[in-house]
Protein backbone atom coordinates (compact mmCIF):
# COMPACT_ATOMS: atom_id res chain seq x y z
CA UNK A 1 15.36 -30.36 -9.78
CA UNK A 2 13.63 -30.70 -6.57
CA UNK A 3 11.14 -28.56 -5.64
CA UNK A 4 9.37 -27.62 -2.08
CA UNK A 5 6.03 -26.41 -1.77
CA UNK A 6 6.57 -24.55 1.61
CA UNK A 7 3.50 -21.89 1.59
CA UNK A 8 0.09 -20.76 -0.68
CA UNK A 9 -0.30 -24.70 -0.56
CA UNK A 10 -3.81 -24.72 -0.78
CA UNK A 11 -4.22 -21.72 0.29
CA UNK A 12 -3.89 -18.58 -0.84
CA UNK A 13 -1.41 -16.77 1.31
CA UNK A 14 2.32 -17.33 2.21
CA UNK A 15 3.81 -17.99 -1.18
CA UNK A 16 6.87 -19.67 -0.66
CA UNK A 17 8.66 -22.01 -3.08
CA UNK A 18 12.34 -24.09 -2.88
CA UNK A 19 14.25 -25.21 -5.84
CA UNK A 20 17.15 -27.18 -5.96
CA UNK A 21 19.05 -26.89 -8.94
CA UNK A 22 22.26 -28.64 -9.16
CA UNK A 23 22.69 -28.56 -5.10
CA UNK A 24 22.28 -24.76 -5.43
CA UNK A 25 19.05 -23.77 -3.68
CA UNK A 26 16.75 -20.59 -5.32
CA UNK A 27 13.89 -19.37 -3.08
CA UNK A 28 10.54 -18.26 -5.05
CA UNK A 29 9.12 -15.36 -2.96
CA UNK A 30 8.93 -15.40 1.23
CA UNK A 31 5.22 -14.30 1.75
CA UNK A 32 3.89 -14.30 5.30
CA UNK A 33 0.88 -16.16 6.31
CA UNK A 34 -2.28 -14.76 6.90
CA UNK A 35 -4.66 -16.59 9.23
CA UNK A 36 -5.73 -17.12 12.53
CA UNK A 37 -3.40 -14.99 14.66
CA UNK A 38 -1.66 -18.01 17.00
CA UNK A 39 -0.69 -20.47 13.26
CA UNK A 40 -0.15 -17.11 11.54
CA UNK A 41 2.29 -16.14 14.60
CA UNK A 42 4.08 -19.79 14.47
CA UNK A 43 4.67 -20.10 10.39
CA UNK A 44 5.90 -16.59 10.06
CA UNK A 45 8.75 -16.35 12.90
CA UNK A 46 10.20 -19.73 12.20
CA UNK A 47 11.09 -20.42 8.57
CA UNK A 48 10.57 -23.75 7.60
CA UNK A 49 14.10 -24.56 5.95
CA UNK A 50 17.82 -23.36 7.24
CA UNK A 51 17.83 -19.71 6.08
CA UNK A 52 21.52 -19.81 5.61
CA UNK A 53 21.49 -22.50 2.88
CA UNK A 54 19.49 -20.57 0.39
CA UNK A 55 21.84 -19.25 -2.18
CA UNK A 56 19.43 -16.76 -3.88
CA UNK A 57 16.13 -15.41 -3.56
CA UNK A 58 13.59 -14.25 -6.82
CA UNK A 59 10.62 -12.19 -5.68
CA UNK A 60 7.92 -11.87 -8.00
CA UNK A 61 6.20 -8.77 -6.54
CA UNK A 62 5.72 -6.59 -3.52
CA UNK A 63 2.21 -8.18 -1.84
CA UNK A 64 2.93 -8.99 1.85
CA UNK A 65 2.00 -12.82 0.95
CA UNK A 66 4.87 -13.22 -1.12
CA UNK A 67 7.13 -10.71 0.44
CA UNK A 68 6.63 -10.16 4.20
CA UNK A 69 8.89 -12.89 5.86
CA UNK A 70 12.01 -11.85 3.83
CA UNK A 71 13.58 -9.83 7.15
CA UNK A 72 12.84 -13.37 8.87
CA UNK A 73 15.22 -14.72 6.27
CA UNK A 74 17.70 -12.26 6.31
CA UNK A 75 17.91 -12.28 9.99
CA UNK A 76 17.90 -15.45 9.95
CA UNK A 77 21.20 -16.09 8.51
CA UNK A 78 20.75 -15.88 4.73
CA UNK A 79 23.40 -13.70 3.13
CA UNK A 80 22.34 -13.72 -0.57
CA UNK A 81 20.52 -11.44 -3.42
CA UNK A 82 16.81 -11.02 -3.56
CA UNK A 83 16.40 -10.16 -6.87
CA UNK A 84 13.04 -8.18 -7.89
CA UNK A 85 11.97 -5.12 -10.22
CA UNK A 86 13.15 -1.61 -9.51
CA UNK A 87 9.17 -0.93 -8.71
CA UNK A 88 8.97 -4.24 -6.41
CA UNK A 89 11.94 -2.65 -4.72
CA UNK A 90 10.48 0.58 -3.67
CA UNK A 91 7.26 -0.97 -2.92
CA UNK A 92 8.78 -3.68 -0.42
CA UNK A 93 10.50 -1.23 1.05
CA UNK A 94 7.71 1.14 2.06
CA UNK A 95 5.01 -1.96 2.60
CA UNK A 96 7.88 -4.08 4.96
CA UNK A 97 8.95 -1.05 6.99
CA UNK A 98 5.05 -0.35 7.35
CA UNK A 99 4.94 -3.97 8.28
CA UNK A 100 7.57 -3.72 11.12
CA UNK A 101 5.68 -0.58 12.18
CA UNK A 102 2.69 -2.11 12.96
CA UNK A 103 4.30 -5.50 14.08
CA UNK A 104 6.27 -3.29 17.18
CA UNK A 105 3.27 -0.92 18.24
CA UNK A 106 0.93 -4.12 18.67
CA UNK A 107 4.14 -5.63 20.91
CA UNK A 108 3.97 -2.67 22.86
CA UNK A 109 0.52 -2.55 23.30
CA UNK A 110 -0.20 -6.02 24.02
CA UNK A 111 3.00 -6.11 26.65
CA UNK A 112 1.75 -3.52 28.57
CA UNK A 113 -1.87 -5.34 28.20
CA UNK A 114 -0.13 -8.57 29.33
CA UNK A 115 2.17 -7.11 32.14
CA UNK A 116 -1.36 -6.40 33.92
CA UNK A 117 -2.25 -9.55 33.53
CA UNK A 118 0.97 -11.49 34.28
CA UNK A 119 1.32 -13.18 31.36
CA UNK A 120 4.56 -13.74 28.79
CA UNK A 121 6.17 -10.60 26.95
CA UNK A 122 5.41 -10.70 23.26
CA UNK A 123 8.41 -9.83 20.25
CA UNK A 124 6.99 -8.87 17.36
CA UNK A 125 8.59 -11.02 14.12
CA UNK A 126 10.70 -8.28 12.77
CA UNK A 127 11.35 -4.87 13.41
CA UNK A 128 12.17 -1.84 11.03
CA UNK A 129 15.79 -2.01 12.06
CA UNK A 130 15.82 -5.33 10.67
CA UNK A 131 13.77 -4.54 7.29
CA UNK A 132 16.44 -1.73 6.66
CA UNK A 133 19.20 -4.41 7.22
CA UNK A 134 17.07 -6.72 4.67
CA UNK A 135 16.97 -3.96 2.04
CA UNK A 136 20.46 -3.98 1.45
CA UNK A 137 20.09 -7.40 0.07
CA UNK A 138 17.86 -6.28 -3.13
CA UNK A 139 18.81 -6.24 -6.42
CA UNK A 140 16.83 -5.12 -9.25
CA UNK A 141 16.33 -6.24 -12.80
CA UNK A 142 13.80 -4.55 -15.62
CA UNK A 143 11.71 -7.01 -17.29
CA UNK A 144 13.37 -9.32 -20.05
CA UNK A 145 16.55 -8.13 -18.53
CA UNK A 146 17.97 -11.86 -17.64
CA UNK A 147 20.05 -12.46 -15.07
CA UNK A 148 22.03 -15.37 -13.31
CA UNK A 149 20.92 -15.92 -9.53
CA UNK A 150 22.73 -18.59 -9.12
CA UNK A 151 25.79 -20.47 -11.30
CA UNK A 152 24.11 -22.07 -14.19
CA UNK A 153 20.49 -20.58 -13.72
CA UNK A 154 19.09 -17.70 -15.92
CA UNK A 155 16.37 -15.72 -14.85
CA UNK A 156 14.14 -13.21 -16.84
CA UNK A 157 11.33 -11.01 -15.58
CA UNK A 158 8.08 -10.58 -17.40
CA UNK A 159 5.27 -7.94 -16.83
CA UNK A 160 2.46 -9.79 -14.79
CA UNK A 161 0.11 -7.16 -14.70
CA UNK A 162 -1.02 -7.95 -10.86
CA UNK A 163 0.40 -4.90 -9.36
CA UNK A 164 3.34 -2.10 -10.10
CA UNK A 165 6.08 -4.27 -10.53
CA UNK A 166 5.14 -7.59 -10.34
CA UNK A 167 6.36 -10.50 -12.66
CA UNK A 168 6.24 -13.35 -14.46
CA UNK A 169 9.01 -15.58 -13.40
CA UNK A 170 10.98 -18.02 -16.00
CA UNK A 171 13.84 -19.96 -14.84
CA UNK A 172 15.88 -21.58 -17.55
CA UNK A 173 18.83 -23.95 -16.18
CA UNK A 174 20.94 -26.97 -17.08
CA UNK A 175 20.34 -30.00 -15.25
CA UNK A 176 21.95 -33.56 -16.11
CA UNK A 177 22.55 -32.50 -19.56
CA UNK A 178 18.81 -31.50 -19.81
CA UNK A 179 17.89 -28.04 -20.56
CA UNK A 180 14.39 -26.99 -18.85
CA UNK A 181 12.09 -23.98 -18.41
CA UNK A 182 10.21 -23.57 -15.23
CA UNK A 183 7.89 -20.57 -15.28
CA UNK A 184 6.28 -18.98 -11.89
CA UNK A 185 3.48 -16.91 -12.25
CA UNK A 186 3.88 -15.24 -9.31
CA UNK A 187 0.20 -13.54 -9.32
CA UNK A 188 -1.29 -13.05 -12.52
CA UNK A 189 -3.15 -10.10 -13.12
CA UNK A 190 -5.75 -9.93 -15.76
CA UNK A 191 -6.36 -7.79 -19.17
CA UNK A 192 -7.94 -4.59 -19.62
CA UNK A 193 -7.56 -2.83 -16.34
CA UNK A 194 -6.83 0.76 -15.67
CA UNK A 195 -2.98 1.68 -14.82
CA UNK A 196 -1.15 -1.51 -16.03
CA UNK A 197 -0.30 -3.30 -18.81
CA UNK A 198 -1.89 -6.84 -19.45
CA UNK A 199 0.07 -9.75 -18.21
CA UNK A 200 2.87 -10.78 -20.97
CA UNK A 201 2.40 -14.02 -22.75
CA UNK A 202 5.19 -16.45 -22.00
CA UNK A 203 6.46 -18.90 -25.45
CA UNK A 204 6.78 -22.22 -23.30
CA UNK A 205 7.34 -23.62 -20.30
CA UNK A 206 8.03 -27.52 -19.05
CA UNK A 207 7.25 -26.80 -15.54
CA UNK A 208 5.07 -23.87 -14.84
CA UNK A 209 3.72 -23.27 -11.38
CA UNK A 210 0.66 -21.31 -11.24
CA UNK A 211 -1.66 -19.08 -9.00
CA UNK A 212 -5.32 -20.11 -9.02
CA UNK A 213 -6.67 -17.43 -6.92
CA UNK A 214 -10.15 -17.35 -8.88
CA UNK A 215 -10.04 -20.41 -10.48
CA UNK A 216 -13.92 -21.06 -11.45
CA UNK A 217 -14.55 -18.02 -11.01
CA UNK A 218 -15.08 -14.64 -13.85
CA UNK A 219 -14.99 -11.18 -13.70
CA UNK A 220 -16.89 -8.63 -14.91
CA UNK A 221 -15.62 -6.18 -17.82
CA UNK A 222 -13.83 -3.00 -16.32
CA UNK A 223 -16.56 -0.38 -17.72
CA UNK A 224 -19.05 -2.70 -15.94
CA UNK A 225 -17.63 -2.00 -13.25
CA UNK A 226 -16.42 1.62 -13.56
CA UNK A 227 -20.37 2.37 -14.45
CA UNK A 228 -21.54 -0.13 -11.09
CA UNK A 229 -19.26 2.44 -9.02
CA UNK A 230 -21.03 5.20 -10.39
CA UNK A 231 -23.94 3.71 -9.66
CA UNK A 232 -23.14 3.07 -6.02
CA UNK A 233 -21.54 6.31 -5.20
CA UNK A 234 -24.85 8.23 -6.54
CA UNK A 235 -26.79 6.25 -4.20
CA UNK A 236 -24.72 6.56 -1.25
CA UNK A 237 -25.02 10.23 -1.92
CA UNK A 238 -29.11 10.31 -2.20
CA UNK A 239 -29.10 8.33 1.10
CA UNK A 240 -26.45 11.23 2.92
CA UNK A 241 -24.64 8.10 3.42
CA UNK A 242 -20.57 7.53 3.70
CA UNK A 243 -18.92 4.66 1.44
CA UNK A 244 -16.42 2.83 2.61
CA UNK A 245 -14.21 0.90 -0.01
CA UNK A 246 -11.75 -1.30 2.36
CA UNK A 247 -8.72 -1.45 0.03
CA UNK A 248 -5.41 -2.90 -0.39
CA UNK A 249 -3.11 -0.05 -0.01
CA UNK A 250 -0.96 -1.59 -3.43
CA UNK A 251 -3.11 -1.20 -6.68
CA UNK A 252 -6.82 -1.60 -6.04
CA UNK A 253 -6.64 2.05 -3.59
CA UNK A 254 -4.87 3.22 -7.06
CA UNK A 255 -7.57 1.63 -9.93
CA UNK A 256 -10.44 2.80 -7.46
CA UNK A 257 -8.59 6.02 -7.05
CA UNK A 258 -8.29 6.73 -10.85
CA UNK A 259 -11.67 5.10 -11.85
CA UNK A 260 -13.41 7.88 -9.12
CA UNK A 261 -10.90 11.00 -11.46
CA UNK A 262 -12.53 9.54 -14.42
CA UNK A 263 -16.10 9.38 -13.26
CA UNK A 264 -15.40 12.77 -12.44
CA UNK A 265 -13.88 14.53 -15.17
CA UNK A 266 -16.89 12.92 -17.27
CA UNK A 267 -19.49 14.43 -14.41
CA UNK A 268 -20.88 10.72 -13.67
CA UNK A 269 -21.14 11.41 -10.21
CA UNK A 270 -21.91 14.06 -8.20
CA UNK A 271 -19.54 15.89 -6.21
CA UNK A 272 -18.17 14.34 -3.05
CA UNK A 273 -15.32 14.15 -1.35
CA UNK A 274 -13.01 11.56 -1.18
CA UNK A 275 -10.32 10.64 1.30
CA UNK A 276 -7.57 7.78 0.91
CA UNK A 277 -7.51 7.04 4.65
CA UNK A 278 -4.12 5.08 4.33
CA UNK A 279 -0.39 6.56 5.02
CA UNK A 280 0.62 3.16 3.18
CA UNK A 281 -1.43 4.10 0.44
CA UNK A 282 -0.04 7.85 0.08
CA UNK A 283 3.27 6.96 -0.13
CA UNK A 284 2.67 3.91 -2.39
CA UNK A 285 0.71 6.31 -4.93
CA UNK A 286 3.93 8.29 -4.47
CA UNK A 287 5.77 5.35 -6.07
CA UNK A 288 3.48 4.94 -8.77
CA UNK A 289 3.72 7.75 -9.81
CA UNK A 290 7.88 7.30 -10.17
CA UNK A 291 7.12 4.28 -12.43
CA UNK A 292 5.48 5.24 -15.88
CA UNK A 293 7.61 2.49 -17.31
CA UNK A 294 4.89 -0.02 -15.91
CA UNK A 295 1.76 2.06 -17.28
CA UNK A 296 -0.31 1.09 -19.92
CA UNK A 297 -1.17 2.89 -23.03
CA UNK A 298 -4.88 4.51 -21.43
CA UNK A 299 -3.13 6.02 -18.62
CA UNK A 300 -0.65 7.55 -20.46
CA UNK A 301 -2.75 8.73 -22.89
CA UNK A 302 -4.99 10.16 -19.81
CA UNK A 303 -2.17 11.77 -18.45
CA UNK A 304 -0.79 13.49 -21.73
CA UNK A 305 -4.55 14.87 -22.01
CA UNK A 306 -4.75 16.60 -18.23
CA UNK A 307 -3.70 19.78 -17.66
CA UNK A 308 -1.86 18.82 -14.68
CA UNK A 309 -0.69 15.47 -15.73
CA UNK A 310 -2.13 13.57 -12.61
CA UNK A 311 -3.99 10.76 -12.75
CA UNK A 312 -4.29 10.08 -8.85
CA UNK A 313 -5.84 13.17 -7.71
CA UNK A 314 -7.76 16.23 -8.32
CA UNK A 315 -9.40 19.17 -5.76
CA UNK A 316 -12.08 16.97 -3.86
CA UNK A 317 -9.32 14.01 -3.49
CA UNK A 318 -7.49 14.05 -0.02
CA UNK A 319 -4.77 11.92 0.96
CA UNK A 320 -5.08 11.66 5.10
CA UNK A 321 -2.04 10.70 6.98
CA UNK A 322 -2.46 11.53 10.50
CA UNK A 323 -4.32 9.81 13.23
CA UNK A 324 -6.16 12.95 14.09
CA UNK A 325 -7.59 13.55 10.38
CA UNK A 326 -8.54 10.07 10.63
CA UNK A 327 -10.63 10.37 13.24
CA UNK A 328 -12.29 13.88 12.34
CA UNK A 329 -13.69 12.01 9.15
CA UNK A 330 -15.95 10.03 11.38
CA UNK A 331 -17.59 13.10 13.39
CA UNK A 332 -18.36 14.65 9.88
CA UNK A 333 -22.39 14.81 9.03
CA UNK A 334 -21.26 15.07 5.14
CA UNK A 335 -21.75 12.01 2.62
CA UNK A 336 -18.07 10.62 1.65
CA UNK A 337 -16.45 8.25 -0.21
CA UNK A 338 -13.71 7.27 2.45
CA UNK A 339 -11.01 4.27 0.73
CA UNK A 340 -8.84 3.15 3.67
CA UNK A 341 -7.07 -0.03 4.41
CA UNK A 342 -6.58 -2.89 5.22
CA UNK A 343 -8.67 -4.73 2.45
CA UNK A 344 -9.52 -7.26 4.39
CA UNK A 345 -10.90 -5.83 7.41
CA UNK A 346 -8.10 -7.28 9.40
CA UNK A 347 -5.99 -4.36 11.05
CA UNK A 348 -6.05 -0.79 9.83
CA UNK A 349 -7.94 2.60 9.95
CA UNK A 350 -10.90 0.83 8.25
CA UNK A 351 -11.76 -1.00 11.18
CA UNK A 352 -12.74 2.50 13.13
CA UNK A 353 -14.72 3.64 9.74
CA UNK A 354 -16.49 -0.08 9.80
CA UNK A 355 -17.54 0.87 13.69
CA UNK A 356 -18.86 4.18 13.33
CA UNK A 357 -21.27 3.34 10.31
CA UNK A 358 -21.68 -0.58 9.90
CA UNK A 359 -24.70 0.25 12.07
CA UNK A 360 -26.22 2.98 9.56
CA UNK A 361 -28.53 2.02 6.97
CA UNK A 362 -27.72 4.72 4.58
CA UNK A 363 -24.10 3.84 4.61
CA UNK A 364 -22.71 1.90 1.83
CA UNK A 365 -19.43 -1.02 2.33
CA UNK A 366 -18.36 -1.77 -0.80
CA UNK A 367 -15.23 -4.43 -1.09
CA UNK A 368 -13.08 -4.59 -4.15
CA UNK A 369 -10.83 -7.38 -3.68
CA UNK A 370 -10.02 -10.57 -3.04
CA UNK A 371 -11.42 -11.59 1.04
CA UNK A 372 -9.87 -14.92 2.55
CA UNK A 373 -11.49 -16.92 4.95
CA UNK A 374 -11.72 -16.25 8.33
CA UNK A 375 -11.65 -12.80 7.53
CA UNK A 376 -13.61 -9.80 9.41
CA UNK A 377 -14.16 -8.92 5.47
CA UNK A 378 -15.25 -12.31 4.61
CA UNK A 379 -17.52 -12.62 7.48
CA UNK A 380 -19.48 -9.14 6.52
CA UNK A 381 -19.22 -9.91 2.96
CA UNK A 382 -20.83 -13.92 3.68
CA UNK A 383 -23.64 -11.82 5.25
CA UNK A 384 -22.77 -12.04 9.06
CA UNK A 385 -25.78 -10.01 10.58
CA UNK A 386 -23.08 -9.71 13.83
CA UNK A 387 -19.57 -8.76 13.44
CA UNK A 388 -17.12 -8.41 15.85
CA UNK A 389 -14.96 -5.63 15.41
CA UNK A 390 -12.04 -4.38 18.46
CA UNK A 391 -13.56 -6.85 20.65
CA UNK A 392 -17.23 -5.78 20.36
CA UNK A 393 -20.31 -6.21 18.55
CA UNK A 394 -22.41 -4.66 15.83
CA UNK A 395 -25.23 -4.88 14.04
CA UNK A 396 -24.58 -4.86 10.34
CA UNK A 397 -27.03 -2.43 8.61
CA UNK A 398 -25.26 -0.88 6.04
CA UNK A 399 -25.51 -1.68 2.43
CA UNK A 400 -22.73 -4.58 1.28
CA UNK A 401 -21.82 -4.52 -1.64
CA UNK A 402 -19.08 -6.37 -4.37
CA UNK A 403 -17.73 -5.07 -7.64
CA UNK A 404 -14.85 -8.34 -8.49
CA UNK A 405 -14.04 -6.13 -11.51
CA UNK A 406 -11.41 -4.52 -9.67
CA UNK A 407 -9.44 -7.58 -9.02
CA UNK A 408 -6.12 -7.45 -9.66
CA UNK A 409 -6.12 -11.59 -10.15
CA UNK A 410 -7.03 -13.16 -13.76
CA UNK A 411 -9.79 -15.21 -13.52
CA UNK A 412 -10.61 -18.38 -14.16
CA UNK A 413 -10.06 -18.19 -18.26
CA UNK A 414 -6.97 -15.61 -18.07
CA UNK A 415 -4.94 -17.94 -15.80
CA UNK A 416 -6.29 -21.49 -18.43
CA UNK A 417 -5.49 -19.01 -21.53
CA UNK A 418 -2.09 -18.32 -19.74
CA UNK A 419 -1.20 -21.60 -19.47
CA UNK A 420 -3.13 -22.36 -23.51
CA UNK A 421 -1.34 -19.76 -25.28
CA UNK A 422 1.77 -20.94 -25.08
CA UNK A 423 3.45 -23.11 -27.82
CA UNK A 424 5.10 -25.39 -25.91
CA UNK A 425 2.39 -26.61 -23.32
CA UNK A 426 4.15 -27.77 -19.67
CA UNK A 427 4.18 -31.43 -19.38
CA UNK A 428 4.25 -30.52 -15.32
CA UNK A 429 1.84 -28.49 -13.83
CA UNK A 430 1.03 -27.14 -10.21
CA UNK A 431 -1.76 -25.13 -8.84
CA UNK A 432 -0.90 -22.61 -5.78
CA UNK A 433 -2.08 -19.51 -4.18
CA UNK A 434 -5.60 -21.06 -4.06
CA UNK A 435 -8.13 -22.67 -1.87
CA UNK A 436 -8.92 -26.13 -2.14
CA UNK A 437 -12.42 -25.54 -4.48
CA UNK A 438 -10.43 -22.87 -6.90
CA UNK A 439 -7.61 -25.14 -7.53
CA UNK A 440 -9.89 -28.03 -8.65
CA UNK A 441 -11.84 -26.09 -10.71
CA UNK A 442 -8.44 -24.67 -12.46
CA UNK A 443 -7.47 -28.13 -12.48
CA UNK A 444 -10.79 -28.73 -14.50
CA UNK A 445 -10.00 -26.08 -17.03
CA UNK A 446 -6.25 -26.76 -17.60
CA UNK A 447 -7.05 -30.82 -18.37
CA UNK A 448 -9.40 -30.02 -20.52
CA UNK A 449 -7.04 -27.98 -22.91
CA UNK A 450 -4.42 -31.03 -22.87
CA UNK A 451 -1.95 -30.44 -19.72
CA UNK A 452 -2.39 -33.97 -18.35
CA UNK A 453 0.12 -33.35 -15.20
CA UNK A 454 -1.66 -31.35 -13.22
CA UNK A 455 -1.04 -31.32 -9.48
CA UNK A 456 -2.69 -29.66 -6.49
CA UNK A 457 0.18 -29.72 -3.85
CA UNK A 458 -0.17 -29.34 0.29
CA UNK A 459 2.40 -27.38 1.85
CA UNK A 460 5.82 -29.32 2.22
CA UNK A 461 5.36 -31.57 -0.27
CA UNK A 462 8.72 -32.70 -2.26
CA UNK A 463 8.38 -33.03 -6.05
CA UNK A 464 11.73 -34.55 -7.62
CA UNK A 465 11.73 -33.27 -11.80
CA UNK A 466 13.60 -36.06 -13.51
């Protein structure tokens, strides 16, 4: 086997992973890269490998970094499956088209911008006609439902736990007379959170290639958290402040969503509105609500108990989809809980929400997830007293805030018990989906419980399995 580290090399964005098995060549995800807009540009509209000599692709879950360049590769020539989970498949299908949405209304406003100004006319990467033609191309497998994505190769799904959907990827196949288990992690999510199950254990593995998005790094216990929200949503309110959760529009808008219906049905916090400022995030809660077969055993239960069976909403919850209600949130005096995307501050309706109160002491910016660097989220959350947001500046005043129990990522001892738990230890090992401090920290904690292999790969590098 030969394997290709083309993306989330050090890094922890643009998942993208190339086996050769027996001359046949399996793809592992095709995430986009998220960075500075000119490298981000370059990586994600030229793939870095022939599209049209990948046989098959696997897709471990829905997250634009492991799924937004697949109309690149279908336009691109390839003519194969993607193979994913039912749930994957109706999330990439709302998230990509959303994608291609944004992707062609930037074009058009930075052509006419640039047509002033004389200067070239900008495509955007993809465009919904060509995420509809990339649909056609999915095929969709239920966990431990194994399948054959190429001659030779069997491939079985297990529950992650990161988001609705995602998987555990083990790839059992043949080679020189050698049978061998490679297992992707894709993301792994962690134990005890609201809506999912916990991540599935996996028996063995020879090669296993792992995420180390918070390697080093712990979280707190979900009713720490759950109470901290509380907490910070009863002192927004005293202040006649608004809080602003930026959040990904796929699983933390849902936990954060839930968590708020709990603290509420239990009277922990006093009655304010909330608004999920996100058309992504309606029509992804939409889905979720199509796929019990990924809940866990507390939302069911939850569910079963309410009168109306809902779990993402209740009379001061409002879903806002047009541009207009958008806006009319920010001329309201009243103190709000307002969730809206994107999580990282990067594009989004939370950017106009971060202008009109990142000035205001009483208001409250309170980040749930993971914030990558060179982000406007990590800059406000590194305590930038200056921010730059559409071009101009602003003081920050508001409150900032971090609750990492709402990661959907294991931390630091879920992804070393992934890898301890299992009978068979891998006598390979590589780290991705990490920056460079993470991954030598998980490194660290993976040595230390006997996997002596373990490798830290940059992006392209060739690793022959004999």
């Amino acid at each position: 086997m030969l394997i290709q580290f083309w993306g989330a090399a050090k890094t922890v964005t643009g998942t993208m992973h190339l086996l050769t098995i027996n001359g046949q060549r399996l793809l592992l995800d095709c995430g986009m890269f998220q960075g500075k807009r000119a490298i981000a540009t370059e990586r994600n509209s030229q793939l870095p490998f022939d599209a049209k000599s990948i046989d098959a692709c696997v897709l471990s879950h829905a997250h634009m970094d492991h799924s937004g360049t697949l109309p690149v590769l279908t336009k691109s020539g390839f003519d194969g499956s993607i193979y994913c989970t039912s749930a994957t498949r109706d999330l990439s299908s709302v998230m990509l088209r959303d994608s291609a949405h944004i992707q062609e209304s930037d074009a058009k406003y930075l052509n006419k911008r640039n047509a002033e100004r004389d200067l070239p006319f900008i495509k955007p990467i993809y465009t919904e006609a060509d995420v509809v033609e990339c649909l056609q191309h999915f095929v969709a497998y239920e966990y431990r439902r194994a399948f054959e994505p190429i001659p030779g190769v069997q491939v079985t799904f297990r529950d992650a736990g990161h988001i609705l959907g995602s998987a555990e990827v083990i790839v059992d196949y043949e080679e020189n007379k050698k049978k061998r288990r490679l297992v992707f992690t894709g993301d792994l999510g962690r134990k005890h959170l609201p809506i999912l199950r916990d991540p599935e254990p996996v028996e063995h593995a020879d090669i296993l290639i792992t995420e180390g998005t918070y390697g080093g790094r712990f979280h707190d216990p979900i009713e720490d958290t759950r109470s901290q929200l509380a907490h910070l949503i009863a002192a927004t309110y005293e202040r006649q402040g608004v809080l602003i959760i930026p959040a990904f529009a796929v699983g933390r808008t849902q936990d954060v969503v839930y968590d708020i219906q709990r603290l509420v049905s239990e009277n922990r916090i006093p009655d304010i509105p909330v608004y999920v400022d996100s058309p992504l995030a309606t029509n992804v809660t939409e889905i979720f609500r199509l796929h019990p077969e990924c809940y866990d055993e507390e939302i069911l239960k939850y569910i079963n108990s309410d009168p109306d069976g809902n779990a993402f909403g209740w009379p001061r919850l409002r879903y806002v989809r047009s541009a207009d209600e958008s806006k009319a949130l920010n001329a309201s005096k009243q103190s709000s809980v307002i969730i809206a995307a994107s999580g990282m501050c990067e594009a989004g309706r939370v950017l106009h929400h971060l202008k009109h109160h990142i000035e205001d002491p009483r208001a409250t910016v309170l980040f749930v997830g993971y914030q990558a660097e060179h982000t406007l989220g990590r800059k406000i959350l590194d305590g930038d007293e200056v921010v730059k947001i559409f071009g101009e500046e602003y003081q920050v005043r508001a409150q900032i805030k971090w609750l990492g129990g709402y990661s959907g990522h294991g931390d630091h001892n879920d992804l070393v018990g992934f890898a301890h738990n299992m009978l068979r230890k891998p006598g390979r090992t590589f780290i991705v989906h990490a920056e460079i401090e993470a991954a030598e920290k998980l490194q660290n904690g993976l040595q230390k419980i006997g996997l002596n292999n373990v490798v830290i790969p940059d992006r392209g590098d060739k690793i022959v399995i004999e």
